[in-house]
Protein backbone atom coordinates (compact mmCIF):
# COMPACT_ATOMS: atom_id res chain seq x y z
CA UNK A 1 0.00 0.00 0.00
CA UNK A 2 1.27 3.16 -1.05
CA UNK A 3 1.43 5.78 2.13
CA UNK A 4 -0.05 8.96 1.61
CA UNK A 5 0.79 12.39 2.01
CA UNK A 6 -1.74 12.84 4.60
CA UNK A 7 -0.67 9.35 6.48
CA UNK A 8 2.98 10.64 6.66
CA UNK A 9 2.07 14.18 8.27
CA UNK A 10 -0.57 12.91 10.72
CA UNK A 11 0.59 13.54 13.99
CA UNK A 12 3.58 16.10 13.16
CA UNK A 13 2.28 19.46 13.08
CA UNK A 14 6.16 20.30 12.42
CA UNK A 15 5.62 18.60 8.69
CA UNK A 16 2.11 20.18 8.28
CA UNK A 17 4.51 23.95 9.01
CA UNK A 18 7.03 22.87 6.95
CA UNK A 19 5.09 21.42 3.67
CA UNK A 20 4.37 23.76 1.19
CA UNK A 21 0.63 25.30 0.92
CA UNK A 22 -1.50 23.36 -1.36
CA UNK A 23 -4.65 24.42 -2.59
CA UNK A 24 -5.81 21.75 -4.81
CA UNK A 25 -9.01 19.72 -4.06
CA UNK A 26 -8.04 16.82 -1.51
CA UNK A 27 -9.43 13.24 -2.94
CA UNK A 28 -10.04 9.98 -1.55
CA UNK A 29 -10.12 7.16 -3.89
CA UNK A 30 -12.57 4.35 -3.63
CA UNK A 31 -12.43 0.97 -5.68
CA UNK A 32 -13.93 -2.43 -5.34
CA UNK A 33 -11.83 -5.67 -6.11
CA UNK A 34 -13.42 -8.24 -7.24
CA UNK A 35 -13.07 -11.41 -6.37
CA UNK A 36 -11.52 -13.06 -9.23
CA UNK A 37 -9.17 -10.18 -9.29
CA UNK A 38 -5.46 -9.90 -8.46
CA UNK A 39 -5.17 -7.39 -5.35
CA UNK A 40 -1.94 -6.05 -7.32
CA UNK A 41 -3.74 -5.26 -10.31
CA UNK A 42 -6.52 -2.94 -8.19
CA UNK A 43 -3.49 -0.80 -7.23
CA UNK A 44 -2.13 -0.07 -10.82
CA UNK A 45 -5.84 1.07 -11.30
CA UNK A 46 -5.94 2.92 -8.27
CA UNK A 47 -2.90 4.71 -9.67
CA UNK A 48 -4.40 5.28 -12.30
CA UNK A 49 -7.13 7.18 -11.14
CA UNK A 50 -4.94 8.62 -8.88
CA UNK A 51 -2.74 10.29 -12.30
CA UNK A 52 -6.38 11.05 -13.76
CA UNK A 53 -7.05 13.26 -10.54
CA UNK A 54 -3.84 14.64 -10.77
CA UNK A 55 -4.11 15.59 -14.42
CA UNK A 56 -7.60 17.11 -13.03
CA UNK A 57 -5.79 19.39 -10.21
CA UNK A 58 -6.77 17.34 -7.49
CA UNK A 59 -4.59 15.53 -5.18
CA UNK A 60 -5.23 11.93 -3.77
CA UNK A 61 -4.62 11.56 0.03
CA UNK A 62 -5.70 8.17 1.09
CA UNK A 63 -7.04 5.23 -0.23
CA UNK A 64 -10.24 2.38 0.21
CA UNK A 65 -10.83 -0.75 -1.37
CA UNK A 66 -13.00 -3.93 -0.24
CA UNK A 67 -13.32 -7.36 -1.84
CA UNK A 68 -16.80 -8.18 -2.96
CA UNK A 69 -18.17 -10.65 -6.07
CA UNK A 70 -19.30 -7.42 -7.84
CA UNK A 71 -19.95 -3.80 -6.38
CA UNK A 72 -23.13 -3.18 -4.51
CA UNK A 73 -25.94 -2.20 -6.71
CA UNK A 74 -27.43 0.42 -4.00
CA UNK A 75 -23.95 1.85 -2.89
CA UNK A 76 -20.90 0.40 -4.91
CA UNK A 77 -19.36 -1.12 -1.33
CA UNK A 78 -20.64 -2.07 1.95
CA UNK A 79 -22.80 0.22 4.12
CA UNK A 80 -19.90 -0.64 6.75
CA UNK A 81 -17.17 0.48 4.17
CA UNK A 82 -19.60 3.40 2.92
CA UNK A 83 -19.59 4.58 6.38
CA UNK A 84 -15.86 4.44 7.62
CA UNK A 85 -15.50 6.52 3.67
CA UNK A 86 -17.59 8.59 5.17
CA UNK A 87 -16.14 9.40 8.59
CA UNK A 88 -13.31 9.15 7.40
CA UNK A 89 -13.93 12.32 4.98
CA UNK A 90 -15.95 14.50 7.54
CA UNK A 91 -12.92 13.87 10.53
CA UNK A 92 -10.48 14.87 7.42
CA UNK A 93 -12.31 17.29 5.42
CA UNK A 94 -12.15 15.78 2.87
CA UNK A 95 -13.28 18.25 -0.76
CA UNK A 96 -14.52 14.96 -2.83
CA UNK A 97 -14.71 11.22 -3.01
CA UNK A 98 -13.82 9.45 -6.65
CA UNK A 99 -14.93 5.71 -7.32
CA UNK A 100 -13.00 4.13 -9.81
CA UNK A 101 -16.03 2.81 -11.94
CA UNK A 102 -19.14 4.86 -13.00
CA UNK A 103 -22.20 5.05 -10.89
CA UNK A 104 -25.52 4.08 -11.71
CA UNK A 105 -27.93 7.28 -11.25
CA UNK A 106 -29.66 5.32 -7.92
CA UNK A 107 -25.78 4.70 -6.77
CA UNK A 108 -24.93 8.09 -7.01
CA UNK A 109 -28.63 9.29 -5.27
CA UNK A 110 -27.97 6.63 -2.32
CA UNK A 111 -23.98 7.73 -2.27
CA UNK A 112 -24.58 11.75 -1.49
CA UNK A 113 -26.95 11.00 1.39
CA UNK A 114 -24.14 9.55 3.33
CA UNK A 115 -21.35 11.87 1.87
CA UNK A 116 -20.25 14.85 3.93
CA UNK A 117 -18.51 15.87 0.59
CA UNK A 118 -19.52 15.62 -3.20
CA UNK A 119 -18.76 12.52 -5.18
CA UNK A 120 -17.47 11.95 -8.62
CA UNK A 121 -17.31 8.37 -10.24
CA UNK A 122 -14.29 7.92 -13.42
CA UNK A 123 -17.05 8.92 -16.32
CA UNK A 124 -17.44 12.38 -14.56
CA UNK A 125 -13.56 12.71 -13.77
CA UNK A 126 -12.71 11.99 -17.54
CA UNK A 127 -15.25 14.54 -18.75
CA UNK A 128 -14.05 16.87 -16.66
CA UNK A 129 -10.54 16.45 -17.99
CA UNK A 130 -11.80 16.71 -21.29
CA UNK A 131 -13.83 19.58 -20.88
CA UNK A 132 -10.84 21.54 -19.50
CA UNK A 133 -8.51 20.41 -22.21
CA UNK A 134 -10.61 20.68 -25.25
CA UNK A 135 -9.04 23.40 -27.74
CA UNK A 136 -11.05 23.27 -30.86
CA UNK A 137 -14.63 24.16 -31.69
CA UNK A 138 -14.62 20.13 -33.05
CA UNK A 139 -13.41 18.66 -29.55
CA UNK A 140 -15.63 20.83 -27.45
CA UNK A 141 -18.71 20.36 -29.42
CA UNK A 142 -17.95 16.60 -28.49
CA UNK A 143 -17.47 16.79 -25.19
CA UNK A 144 -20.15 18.86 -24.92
CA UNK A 145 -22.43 16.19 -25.87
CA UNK A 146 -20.37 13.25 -24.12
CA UNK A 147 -21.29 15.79 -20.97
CA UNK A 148 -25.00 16.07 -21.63
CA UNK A 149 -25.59 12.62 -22.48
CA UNK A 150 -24.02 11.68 -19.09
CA UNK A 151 -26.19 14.29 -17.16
CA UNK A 152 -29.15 13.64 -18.41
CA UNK A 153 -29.76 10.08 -16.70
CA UNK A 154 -28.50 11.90 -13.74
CA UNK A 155 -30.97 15.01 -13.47
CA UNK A 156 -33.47 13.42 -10.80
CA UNK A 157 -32.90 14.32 -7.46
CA UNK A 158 -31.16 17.61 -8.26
CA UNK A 159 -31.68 20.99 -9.90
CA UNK A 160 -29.95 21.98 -12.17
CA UNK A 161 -31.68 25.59 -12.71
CA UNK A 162 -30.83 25.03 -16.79
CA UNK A 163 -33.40 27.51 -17.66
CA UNK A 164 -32.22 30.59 -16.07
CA UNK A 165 -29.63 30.45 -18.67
CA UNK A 166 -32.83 30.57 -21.72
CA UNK A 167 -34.15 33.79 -20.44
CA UNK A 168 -37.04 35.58 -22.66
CA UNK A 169 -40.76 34.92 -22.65
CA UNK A 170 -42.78 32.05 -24.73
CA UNK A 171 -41.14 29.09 -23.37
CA UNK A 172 -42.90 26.18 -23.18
CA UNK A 173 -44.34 24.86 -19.81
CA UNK A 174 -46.69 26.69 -17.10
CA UNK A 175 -45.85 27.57 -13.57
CA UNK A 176 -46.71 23.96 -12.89
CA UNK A 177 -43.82 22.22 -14.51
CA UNK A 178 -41.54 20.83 -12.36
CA UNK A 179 -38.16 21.77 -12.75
CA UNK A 180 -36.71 18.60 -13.62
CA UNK A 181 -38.62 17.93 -16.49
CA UNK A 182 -37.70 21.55 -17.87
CA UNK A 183 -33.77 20.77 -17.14
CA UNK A 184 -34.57 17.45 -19.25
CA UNK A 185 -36.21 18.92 -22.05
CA UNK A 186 -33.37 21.82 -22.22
CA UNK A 187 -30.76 19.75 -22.21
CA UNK A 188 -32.35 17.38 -24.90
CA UNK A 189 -32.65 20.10 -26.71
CA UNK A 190 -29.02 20.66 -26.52
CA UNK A 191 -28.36 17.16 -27.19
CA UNK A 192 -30.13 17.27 -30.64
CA UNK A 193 -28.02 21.08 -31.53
CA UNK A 194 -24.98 19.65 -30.58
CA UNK A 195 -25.71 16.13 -32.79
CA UNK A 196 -26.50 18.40 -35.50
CA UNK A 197 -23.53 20.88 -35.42
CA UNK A 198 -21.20 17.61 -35.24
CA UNK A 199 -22.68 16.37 -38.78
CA UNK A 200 -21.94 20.03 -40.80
CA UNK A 201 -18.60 19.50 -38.77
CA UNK A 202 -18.32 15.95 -40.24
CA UNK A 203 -18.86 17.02 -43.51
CA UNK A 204 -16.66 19.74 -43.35
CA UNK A 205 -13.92 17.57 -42.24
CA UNK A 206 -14.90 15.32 -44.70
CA UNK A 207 -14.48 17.62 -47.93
CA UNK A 208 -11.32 18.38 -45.87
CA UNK A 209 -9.72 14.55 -45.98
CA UNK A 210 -11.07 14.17 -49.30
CA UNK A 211 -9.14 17.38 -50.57
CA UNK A 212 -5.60 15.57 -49.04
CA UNK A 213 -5.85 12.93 -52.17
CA UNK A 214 -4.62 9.84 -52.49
CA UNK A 215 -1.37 10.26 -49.74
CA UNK A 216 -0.54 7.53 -47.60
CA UNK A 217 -1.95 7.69 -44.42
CA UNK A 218 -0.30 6.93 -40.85
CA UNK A 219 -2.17 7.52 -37.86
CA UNK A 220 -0.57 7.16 -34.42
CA UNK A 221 -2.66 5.53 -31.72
CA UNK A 222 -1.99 3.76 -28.30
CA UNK A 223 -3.27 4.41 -24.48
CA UNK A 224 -2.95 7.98 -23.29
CA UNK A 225 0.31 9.06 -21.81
CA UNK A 226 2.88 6.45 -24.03
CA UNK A 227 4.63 9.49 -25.94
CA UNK A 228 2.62 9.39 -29.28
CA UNK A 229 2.82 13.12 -29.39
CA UNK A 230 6.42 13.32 -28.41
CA UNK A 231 6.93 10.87 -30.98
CA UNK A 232 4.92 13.23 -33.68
CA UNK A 233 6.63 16.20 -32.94
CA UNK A 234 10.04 13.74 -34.02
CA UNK A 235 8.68 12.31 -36.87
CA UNK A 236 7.36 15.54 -38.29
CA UNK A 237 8.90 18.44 -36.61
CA UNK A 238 6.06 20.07 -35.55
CA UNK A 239 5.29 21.26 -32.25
CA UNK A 240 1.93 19.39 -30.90
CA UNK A 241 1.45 19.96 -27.41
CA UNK A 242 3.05 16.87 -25.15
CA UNK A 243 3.09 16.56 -21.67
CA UNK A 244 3.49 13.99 -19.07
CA UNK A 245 -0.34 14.06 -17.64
CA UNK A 246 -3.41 12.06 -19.09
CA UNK A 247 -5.17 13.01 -22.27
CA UNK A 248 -2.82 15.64 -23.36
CA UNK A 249 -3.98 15.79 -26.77
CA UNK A 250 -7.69 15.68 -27.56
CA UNK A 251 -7.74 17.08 -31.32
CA UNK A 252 -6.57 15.22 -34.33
CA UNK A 253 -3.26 16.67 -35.31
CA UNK A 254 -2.72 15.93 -38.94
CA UNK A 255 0.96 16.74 -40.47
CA UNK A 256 2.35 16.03 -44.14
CA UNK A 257 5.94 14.23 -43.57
CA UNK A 258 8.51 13.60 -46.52
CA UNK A 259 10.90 11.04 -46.12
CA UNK A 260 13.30 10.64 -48.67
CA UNK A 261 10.63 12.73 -51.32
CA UNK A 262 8.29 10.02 -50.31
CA UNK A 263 5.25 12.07 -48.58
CA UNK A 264 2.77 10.60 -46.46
CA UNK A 265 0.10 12.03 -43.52
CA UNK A 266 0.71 11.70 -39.71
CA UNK A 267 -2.22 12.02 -37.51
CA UNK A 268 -1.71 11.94 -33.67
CA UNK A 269 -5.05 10.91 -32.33
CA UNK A 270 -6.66 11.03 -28.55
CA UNK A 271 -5.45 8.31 -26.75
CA UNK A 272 -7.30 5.66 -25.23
CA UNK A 273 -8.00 4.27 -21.58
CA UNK A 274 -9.36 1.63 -19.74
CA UNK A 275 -13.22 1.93 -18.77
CA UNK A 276 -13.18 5.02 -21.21
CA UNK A 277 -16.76 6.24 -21.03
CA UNK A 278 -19.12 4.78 -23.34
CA UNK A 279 -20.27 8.88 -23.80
CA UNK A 280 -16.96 9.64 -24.94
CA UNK A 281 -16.37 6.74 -27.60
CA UNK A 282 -19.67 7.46 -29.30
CA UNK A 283 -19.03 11.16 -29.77
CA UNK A 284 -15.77 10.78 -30.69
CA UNK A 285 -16.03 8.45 -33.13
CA UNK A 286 -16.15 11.13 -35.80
CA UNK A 287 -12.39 12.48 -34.60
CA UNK A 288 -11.03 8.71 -35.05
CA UNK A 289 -12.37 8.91 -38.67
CA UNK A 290 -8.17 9.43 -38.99
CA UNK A 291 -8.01 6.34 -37.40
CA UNK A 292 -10.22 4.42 -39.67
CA UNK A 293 -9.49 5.98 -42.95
CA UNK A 294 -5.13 5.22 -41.81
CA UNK A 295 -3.12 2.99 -44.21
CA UNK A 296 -1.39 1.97 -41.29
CA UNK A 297 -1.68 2.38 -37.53
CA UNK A 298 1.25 2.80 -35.25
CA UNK A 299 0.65 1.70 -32.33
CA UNK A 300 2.60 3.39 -29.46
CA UNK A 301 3.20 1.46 -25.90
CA UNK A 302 4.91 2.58 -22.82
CA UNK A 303 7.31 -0.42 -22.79
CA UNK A 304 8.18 0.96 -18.99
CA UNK A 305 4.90 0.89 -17.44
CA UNK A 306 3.71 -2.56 -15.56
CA UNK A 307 0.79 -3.27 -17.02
CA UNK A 308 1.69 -2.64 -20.82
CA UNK A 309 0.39 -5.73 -22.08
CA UNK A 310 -3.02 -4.77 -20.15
CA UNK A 311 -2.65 -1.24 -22.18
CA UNK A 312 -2.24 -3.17 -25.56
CA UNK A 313 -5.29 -5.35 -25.18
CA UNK A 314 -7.25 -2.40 -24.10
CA UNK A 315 -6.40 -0.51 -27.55
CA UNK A 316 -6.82 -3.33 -29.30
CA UNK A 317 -10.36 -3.73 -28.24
CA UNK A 318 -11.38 -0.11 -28.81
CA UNK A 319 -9.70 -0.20 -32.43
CA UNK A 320 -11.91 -3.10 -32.83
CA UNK A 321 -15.29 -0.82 -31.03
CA UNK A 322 -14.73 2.05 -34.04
CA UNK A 323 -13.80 -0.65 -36.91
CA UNK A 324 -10.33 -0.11 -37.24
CA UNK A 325 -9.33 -3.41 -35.82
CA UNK A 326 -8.46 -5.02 -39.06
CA UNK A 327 -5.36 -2.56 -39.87
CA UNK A 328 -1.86 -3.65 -40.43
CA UNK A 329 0.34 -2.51 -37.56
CA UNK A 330 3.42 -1.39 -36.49
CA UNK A 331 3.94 -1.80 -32.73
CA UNK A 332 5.95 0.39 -31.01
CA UNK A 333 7.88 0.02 -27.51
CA UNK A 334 8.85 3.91 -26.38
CA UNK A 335 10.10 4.80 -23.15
CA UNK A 336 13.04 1.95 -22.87
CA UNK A 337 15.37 4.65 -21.30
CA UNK A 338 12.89 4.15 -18.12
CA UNK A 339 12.16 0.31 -18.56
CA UNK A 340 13.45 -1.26 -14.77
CA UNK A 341 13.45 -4.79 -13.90
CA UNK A 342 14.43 -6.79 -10.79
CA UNK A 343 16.82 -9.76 -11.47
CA UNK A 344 15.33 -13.46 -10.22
CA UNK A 345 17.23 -15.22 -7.74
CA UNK A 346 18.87 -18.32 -9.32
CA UNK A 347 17.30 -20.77 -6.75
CA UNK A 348 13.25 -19.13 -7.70
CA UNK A 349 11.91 -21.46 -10.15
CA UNK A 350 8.64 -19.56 -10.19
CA UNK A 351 7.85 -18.07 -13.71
CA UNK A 352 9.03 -14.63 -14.20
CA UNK A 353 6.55 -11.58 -14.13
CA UNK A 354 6.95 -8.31 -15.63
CA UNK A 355 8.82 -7.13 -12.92
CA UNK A 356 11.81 -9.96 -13.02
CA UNK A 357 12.52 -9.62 -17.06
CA UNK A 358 14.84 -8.01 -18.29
CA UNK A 359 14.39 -5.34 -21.78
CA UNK A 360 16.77 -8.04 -23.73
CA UNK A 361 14.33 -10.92 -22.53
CA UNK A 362 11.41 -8.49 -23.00
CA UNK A 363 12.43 -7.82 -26.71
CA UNK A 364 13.20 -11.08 -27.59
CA UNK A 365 9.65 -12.82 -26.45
CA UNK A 366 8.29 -10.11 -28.77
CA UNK A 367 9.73 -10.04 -31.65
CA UNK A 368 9.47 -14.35 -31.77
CA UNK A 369 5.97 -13.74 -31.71
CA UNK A 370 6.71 -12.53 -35.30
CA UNK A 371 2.96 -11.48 -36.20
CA UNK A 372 3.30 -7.88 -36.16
CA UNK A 373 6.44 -5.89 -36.89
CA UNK A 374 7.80 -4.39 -33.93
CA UNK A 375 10.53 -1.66 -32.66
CA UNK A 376 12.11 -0.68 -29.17
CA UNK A 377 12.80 3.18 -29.16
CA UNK A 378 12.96 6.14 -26.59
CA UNK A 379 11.23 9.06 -27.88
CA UNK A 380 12.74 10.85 -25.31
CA UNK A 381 16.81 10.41 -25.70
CA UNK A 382 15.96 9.43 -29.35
CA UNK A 383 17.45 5.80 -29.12
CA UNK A 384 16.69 3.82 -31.87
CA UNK A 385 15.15 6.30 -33.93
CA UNK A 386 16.94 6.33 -36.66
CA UNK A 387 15.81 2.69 -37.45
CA UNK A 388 12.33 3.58 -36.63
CA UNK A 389 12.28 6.35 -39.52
CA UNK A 390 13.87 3.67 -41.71
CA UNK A 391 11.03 1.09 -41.03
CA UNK A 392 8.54 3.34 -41.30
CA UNK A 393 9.76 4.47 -44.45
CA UNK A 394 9.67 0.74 -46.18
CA UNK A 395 6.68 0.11 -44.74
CA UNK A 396 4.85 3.37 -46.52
CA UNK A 397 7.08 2.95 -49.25
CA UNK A 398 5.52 -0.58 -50.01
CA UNK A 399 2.00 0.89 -49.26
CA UNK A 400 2.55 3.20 -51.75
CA UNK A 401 4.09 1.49 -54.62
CA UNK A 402 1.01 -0.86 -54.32
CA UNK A 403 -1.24 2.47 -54.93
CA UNK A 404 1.04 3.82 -57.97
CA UNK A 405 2.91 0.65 -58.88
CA UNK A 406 4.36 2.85 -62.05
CA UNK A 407 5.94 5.47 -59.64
CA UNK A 408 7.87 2.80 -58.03
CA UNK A 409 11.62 3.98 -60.20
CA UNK A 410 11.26 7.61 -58.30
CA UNK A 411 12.16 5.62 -54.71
């Protein structure tokens, strides 16, 4: 168990003095394990939440799990758990309490009675994080309706006071109308605006793609936070934004790269995530058109992280969601500079885990497997970069001799 930053200052006013101020939000983090489920595993997902509030401003301070065969259908946990959360939050003040799976509307209802603070499941934290870091009239009309669509389940119970922001007279509904079923219809309304901006968007972007011709495509994908933008900016020396916090890069940054007066198109695309919100993938379909429409996907892993092979599966089954998953592929290992291992004792005959192989051993079990290409690189300190350029460059090369076979003497 990881200790906490409020764990390691209770009791010593002198470290409470000393620490610097810190205004963010204070978080617990709540998740159930279930019971086929390695205890280990919860953790890494823990941390993960724990970099997704991060990434949202808010910092984690402690930490509660409990075993069950599946998580309550009226609370998530136990009404005993539920209630040391709970005094645990009010004795700490405690700003907000984050479950690592997304409530039911009746969860969330039964939740806040006991809560001395206000809630948030992973849906809600993930929307927030892409409401903040949309940029483009494209990615905010999407999470605009990802945002909506998750509200409007949510609605009973609470008011929402929508139509103070509608103001003028001839509105529909008399003094009678409750106010949830005006918050409902208003934000339905919004639903169907924001459905219909996205399709003059789509075509838009569609005349847009069209307009590129016949180029090669390349689009980068993997889970968020493996480099892919770091990796972009390399490949095509542009400047996307990259930095080392969740869902970085929302838009769809499209670049035209020549390699050896062989041009192709890069896209660097939103990256994916375990549990990502059904909300989200449905609006943001239309931005993984890129995706989709690629020649060939590069697929991007963070070779140092512990569950990698977790992270692979994961984008392998969203690729397959938006009907991409029958793309050739070029697999990727970044990050190798920070790859660690710890070396087996000679006398452990138990079979090696993540944790005991070494990048050599790692490498080699990969590249056996033989059934998609594969590379080893740091994005960061540029190691084996070189090579990855060169591969890339056969590999579009081949793609595009197939599309103009008599162009094939100009490479």
């Amino acid at each position: 168990m990881v200790k906490t930053i409020l764990e390691e200052n209770k009791n010593n006013p002198a470290a409470d003095a000393a620490a610097p101020t810190d205004n963010r939000e204070r978080a617990v983090l709540v998740s159930v394990i279930r019971d086929n489920q390695d205890p280990r595993q919860a953790g890494e997902f823990l941390d993960e939440l724990e970099f997704l509030a991060e990434t949202a401003d808010i910092r984690s301070v402690k930490r509660f799990t409990q075993r069950l065969p599946q998580p309550s259908s009226r609370i998530y946990v136990g009404p005993g758990k539920l209630e040391e959360i709970a005094g645990y939050c009010k004795e700490n003040e405690i700003d907000v309490v984050i479950f690592d799976d997304e409530l039911s509307p009746s969860q969330t209802r039964n939740i806040e009675k006991e809560m001395p603070c206000r809630l948030l499941d992973r849906t809600r934290l993930i929307l927030d994080i892409f409401m903040s870091r949309a940029q483009t009239a494209y990615a905010k009309t999407q999470v605009q309706l990802a945002n909506y669509e998750y509200m409007l389940p949510r609605l009973s119970g609470m008011w929402t006071h929508l139509e103070r922001q509608r103001g003028g007279t001839g509105t529909r509904g008399g003094a009678g109308e409750r106010e949830i079923e005006t918050d409902r219809r208003i934000i339905r309304n919004r639903i169907s605006k924001l459905k219909e901006d996205l399709k003059k968007i789509d075509r838009q972007m569609a005349v847009q793609r069209s307009n590129r011709g016949a180029m090669v495509r390349v689009a980068l994908v993997g889970y968020t936070n493996v480099g892919k933008s770091t990796l972009m900016n390399l490949i095509s020396k542009s400047e996307v934004f990259a930095e080392n916090k969740l869902f970085a890069t929302l838009d769809t940054t499209v670049r035209k790269v020549v390699f050896d007066n062989l041009p192709f198109l890069l896209s660097d695309t939103v990256g994916f995530i375990r549990k990502l919100p059904t909300e989200l993938i449905e609006s943001f379909k239309s931005t993984l058109d890129e995706v989709r429409e690629a020649d060939l996907l590069v697929h991007v892993v963070d070779i140092s992280h512990p569950q990698f092979e977790e992270q692979i599966d994961v984008v392998k089954q969203t690729l397959q969601e938006i009907g991409a998953g029958d793309k050739p592929v070029y697999l990727v290992f970044n990050k190798v500079d920070a790859y660690t291992y710890v070396e087996k004792d000679e006398d452990d005959l138990t079979p090696p885990t993540r944790e005991n192989r070494s990048l050599d051993e790692l490498k080699q079990s990969w590249i056996a497997r033989a059934n998609t290409p594969c590379i080893f690189l740091s994005a960061r300190t540029k190691a084996n970069l070189e090579k990855f350029r060169s591969d890339l460059y056969g590999m579009v090369r081949e793609i595009h001799a197939g599309r103009y076979p008599f162009n094939n003497f100009l490479y």
